[in-house]
C-alpha atoms as a PDB file:
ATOM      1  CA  UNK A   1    -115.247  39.347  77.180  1.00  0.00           C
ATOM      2  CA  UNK A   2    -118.624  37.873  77.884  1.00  0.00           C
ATOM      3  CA  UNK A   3    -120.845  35.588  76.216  1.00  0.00           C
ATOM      4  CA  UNK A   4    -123.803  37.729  75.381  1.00  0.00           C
ATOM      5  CA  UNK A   5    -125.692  35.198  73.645  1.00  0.00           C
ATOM      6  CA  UNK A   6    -125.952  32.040  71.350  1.00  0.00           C
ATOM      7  CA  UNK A   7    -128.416  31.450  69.090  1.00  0.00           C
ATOM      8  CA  UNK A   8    -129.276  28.821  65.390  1.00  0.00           C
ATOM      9  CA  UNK A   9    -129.502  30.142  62.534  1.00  0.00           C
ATOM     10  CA  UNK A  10    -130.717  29.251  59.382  1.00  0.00           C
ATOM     11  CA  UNK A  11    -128.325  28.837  56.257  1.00  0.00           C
ATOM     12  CA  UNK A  12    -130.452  30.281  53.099  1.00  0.00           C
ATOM     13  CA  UNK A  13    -128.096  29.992  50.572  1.00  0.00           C
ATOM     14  CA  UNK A  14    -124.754  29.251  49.431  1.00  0.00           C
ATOM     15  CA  UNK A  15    -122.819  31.111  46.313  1.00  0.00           C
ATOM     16  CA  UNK A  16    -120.023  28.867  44.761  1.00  0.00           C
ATOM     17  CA  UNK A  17    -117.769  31.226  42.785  1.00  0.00           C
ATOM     18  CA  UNK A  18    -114.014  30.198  41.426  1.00  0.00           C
ATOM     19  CA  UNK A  19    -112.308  32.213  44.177  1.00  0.00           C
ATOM     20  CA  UNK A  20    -114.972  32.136  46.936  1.00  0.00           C
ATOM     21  CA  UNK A  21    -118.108  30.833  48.348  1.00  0.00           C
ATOM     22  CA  UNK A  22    -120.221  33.293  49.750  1.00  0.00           C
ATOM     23  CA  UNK A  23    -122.692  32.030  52.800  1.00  0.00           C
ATOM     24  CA  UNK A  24    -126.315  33.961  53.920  1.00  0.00           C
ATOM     25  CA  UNK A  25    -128.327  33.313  57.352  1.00  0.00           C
ATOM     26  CA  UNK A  26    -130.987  34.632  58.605  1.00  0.00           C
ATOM     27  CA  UNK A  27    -132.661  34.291  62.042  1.00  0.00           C
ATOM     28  CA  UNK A  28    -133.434  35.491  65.835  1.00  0.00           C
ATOM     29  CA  UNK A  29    -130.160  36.438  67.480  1.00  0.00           C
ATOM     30  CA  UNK A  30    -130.892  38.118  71.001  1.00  0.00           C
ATOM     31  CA  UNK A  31    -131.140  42.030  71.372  1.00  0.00           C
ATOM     32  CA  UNK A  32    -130.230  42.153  67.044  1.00  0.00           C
ATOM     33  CA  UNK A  33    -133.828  40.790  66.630  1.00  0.00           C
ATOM     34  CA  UNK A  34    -134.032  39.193  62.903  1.00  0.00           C
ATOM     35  CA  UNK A  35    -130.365  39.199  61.629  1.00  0.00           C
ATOM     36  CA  UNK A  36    -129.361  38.676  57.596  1.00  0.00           C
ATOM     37  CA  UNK A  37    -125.622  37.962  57.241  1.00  0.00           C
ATOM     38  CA  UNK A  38    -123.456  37.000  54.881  1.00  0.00           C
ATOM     39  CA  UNK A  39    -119.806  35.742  54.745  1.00  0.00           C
ATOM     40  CA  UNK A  40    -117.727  35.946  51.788  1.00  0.00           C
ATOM     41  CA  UNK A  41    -115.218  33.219  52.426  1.00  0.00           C
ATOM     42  CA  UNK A  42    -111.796  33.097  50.581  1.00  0.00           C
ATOM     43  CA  UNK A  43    -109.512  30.021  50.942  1.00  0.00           C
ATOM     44  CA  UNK A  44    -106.073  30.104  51.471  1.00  0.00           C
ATOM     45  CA  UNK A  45    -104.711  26.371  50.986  1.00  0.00           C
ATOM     46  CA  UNK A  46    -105.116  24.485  47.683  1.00  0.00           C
ATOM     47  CA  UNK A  47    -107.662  22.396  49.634  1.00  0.00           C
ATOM     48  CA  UNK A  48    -110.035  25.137  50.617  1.00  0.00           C
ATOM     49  CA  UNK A  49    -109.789  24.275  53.790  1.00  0.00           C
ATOM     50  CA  UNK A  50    -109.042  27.347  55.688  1.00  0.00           C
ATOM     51  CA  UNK A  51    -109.058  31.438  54.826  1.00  0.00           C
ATOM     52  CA  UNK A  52    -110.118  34.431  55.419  1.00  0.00           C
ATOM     53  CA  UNK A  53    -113.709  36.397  54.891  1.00  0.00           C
ATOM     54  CA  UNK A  54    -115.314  39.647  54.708  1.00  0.00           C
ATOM     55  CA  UNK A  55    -119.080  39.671  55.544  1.00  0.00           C
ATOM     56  CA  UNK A  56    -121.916  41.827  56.417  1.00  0.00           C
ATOM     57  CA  UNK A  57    -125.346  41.885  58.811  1.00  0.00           C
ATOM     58  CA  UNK A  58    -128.199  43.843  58.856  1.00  0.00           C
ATOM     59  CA  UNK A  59    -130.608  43.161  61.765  1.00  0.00           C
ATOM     60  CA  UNK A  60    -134.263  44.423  62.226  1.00  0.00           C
ATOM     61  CA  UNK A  61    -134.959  44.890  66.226  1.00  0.00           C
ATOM     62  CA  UNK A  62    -138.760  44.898  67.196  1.00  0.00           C
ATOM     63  CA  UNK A  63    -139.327  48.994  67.174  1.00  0.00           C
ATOM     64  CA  UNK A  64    -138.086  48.923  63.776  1.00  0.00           C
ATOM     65  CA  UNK A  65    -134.675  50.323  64.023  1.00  0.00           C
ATOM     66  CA  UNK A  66    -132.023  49.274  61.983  1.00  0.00           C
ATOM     67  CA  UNK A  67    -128.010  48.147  62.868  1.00  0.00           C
ATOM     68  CA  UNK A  68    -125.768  47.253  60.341  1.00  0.00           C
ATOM     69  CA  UNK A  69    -122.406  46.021  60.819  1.00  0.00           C
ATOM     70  CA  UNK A  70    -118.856  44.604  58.953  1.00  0.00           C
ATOM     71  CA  UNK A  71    -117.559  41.188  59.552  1.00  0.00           C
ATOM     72  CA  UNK A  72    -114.090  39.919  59.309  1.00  0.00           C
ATOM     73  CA  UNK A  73    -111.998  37.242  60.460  1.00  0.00           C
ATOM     74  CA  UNK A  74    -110.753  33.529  59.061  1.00  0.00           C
ATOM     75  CA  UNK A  75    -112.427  29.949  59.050  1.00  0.00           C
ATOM     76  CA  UNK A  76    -111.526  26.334  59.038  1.00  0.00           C
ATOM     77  CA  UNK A  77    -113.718  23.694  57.442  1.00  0.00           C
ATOM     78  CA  UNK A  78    -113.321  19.893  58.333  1.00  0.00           C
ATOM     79  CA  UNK A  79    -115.636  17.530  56.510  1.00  0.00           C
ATOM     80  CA  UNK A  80    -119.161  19.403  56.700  1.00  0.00           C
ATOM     81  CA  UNK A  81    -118.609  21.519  59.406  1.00  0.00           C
ATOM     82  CA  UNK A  82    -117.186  25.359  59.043  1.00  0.00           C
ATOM     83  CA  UNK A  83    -116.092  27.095  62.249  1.00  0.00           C
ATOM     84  CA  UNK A  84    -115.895  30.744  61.658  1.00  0.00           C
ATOM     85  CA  UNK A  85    -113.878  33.802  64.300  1.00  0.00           C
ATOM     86  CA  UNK A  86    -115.488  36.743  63.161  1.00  0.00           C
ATOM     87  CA  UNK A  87    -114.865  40.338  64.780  1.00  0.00           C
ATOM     88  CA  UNK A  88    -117.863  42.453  64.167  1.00  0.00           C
ATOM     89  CA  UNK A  89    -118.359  46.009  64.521  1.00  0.00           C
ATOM     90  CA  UNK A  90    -121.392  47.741  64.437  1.00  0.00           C
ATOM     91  CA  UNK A  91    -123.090  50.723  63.453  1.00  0.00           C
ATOM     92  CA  UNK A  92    -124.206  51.705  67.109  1.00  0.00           C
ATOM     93  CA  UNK A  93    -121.728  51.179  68.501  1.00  0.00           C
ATOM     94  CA  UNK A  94    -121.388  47.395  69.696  1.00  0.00           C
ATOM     95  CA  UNK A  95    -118.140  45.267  69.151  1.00  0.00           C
ATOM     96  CA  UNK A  96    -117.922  41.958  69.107  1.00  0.00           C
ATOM     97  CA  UNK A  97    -116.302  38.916  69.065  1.00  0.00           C
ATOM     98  CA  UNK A  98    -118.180  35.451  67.127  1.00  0.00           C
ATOM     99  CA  UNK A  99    -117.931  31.973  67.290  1.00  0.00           C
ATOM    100  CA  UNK A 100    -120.138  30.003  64.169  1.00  0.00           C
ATOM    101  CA  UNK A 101    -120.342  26.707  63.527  1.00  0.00           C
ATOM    102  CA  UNK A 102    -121.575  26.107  60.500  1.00  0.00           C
ATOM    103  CA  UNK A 103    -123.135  22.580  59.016  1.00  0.00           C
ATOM    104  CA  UNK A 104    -123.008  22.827  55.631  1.00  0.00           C
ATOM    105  CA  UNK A 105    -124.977  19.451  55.048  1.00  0.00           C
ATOM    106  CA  UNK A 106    -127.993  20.296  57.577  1.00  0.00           C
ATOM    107  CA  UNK A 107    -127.776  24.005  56.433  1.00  0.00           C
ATOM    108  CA  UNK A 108    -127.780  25.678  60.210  1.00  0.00           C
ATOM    109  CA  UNK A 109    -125.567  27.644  61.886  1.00  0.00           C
ATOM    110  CA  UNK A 110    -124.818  27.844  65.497  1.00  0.00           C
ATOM    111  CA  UNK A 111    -123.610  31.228  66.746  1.00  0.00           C
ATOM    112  CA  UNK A 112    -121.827  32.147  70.418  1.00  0.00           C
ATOM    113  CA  UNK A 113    -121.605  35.935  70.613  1.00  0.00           C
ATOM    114  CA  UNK A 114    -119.328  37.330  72.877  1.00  0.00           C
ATOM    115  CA  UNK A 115    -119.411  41.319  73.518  1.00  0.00           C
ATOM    116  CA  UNK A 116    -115.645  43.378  73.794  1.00  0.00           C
ATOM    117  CA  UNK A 117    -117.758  45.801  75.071  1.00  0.00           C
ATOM    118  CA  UNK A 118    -117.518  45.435  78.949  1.00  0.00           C
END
């Protein structure tokens, strides 16, 4: 497993919902290009602390093409901060494994991509 990349992204919205909350991003993330994502975070403690999530990306690479790919894997949140393990696989082919921090407060997310790939 290698670290392919790490990147910032920006946090452009959050969805509060009775059963989950719902992040979006968008930004520059290496060979993706401009990446939108979204996590749909579920928590599995009375003090929403930790869970699972299902998410999505979309990315736009400079000739135009187009990869899409699912998103699963569980979180922890202390204080502001959300760490997120994602596995990602995507529609040409790529697998990966992520590492996001995410501060809620400043609305950013830092991202270490690591491909399964080689």
């Amino acid at each position: 497993m290698n670290l392919a990349f790490e990147t910032s992204l920006d946090v452009t919205s959050i969805v509060i919902n009775e059963t989950s909350t719902t992040l979006c991003y968008e930004g520059l993330a290496g060979k993706y290009g401009r990446v939108f994502v979204t996590h749909t975070l579920t928590a599995s403690n009375a003090s929403k602390d930790t869970g699972k999530f299902e998410g999505n990306a979309r990315t736009i690479i400079e000739d135009g093409s187009m990869i899409s790919a699912t998103l699963t894997g569980i979180w922890r949140r202390q204080g502001e901060k959300v760490k997120i393990f994602s596995l990602d696989n995507a529609s040409n082919g790529d697998q990966n494994y992520v590492e996001i921090e995410v501060d809620v407060f400043l609305k950013k997310a830092h991202v270490k991509l690591y491909s399964l790939d080689e």
